[in-house]
C-alpha atoms as a PDB file:
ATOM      1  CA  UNK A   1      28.939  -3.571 -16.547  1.00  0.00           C
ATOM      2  CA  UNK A   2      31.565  -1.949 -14.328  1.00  0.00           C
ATOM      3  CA  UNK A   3      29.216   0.638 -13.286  1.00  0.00           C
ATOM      4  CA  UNK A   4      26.331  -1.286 -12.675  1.00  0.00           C
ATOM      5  CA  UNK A   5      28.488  -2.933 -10.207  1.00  0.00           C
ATOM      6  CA  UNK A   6      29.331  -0.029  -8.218  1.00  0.00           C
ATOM      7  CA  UNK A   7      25.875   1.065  -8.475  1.00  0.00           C
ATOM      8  CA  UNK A   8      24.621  -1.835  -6.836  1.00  0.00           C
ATOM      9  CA  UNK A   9      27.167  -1.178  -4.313  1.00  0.00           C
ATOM     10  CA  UNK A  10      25.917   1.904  -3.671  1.00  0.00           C
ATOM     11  CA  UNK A  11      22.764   1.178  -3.023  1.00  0.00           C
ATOM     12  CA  UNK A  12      23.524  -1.536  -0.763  1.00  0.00           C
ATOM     13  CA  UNK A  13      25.871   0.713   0.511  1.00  0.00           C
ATOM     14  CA  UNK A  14      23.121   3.621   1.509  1.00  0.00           C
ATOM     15  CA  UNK A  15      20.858   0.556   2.703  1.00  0.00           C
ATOM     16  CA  UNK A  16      22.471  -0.620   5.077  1.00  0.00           C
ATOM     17  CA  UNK A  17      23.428   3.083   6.525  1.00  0.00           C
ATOM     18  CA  UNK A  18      20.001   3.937   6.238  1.00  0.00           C
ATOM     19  CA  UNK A  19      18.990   1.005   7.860  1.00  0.00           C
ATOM     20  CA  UNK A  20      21.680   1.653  10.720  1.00  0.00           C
ATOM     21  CA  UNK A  21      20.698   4.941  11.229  1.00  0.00           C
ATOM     22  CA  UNK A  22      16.829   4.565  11.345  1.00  0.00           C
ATOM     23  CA  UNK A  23      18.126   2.048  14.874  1.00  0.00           C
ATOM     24  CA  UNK A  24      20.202   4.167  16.153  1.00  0.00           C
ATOM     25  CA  UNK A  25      17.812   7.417  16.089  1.00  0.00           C
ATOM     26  CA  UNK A  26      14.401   5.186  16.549  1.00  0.00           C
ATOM     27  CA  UNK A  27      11.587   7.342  19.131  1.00  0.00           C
ATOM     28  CA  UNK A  28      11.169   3.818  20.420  1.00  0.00           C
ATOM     29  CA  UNK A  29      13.124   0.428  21.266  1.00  0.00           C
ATOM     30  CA  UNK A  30      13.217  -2.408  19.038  1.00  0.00           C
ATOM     31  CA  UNK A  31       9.986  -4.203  20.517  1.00  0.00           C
ATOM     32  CA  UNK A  32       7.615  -1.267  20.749  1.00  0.00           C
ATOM     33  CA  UNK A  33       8.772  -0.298  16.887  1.00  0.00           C
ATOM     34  CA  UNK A  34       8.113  -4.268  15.658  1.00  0.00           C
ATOM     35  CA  UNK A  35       4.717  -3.719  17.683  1.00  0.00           C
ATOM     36  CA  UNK A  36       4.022  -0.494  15.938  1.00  0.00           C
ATOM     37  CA  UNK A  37       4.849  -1.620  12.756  1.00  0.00           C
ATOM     38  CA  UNK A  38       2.789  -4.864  13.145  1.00  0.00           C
ATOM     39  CA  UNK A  39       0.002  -3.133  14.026  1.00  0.00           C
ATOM     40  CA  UNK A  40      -0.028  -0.206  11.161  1.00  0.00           C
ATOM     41  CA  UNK A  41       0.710  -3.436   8.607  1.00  0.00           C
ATOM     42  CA  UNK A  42      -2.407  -5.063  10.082  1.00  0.00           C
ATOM     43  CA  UNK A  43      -4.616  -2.137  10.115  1.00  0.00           C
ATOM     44  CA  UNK A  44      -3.928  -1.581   6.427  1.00  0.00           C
ATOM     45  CA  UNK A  45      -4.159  -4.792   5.170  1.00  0.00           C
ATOM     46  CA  UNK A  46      -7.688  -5.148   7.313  1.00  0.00           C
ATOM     47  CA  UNK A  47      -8.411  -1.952   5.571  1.00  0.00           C
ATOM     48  CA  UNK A  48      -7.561  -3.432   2.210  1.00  0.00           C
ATOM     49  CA  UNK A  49     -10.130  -6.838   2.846  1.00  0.00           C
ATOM     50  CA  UNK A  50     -12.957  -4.466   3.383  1.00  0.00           C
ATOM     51  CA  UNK A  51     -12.396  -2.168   0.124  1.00  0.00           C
ATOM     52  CA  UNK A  52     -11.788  -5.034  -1.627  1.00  0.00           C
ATOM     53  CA  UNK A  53     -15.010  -7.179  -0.449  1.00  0.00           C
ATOM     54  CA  UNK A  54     -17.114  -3.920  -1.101  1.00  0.00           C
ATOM     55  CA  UNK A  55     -15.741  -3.773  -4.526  1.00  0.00           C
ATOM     56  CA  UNK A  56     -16.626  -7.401  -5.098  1.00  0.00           C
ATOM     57  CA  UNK A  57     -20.326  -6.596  -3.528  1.00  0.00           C
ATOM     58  CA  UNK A  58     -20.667  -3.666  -6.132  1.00  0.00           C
ATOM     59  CA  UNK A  59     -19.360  -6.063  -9.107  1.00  0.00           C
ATOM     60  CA  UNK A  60     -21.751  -9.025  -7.763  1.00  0.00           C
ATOM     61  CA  UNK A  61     -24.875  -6.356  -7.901  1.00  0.00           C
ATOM     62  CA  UNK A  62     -23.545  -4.590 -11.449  1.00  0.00           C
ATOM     63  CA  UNK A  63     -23.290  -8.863 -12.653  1.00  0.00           C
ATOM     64  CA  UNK A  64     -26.855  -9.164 -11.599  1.00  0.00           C
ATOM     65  CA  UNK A  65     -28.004  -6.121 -12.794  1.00  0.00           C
ATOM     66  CA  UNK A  66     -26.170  -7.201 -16.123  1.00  0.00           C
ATOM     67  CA  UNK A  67     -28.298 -10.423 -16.601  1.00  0.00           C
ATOM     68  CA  UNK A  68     -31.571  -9.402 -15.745  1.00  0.00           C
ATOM     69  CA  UNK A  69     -30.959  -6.728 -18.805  1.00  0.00           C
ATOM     70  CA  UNK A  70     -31.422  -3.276 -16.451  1.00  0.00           C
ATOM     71  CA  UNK A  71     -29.053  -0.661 -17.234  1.00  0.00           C
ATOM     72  CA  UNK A  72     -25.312  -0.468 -15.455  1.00  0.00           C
ATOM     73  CA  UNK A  73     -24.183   2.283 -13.676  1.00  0.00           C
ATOM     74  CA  UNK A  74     -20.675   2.566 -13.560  1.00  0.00           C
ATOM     75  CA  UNK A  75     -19.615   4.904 -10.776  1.00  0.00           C
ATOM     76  CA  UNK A  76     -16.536   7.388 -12.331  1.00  0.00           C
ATOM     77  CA  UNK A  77     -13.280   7.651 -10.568  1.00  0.00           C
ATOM     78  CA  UNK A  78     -13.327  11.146  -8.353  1.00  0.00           C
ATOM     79  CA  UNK A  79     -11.882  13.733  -9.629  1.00  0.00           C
ATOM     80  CA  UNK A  80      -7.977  14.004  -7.801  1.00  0.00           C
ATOM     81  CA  UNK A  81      -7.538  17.326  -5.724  1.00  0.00           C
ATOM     82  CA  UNK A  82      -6.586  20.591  -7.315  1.00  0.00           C
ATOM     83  CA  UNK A  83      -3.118  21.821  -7.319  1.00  0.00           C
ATOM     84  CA  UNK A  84      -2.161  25.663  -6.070  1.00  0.00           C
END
């Protein structure tokens, strides 16, 4: 138990470090990074609604397709990039 203990301070150790660090050495001041960060979080999660409502349009027309008895295509995965 002991070490889980000093574990855990370690790690909240290192956080708070890291987290001192990453202000001290910012490019930018406090405001522009919040407004930076805002507007990366908001791009993604924008970017998240839209795969996820074409996913849901693709499901709807596969459902359809389903009940009037044509055949499904299910689209495959791509293949993930080669490593050297």
């Amino acid at each position: 138990m002991r070490k889980f203990f000093v574990f855990l301070a370690g790690v909240l150790a290192g956080a708070w470090t890291g987290g001192m660090l990453s202000l001290l050495f910012a490019p930018a001041s406090g405001s522009e990074l919040q407004v930076r960060i805002r507007e990366g979080v908001n791009r993604l999660v924008d970017e998240g609604k839209s795969a996820a409502e074409n996913r849901r349009h693709e499901l709807e027309e596969q459902l359809e397709s389903f009940k009037q008895g044509r055949p499904i295509t299910l689209q495959t995965a791509e293949e993930p990039p080669k490593t050297v």
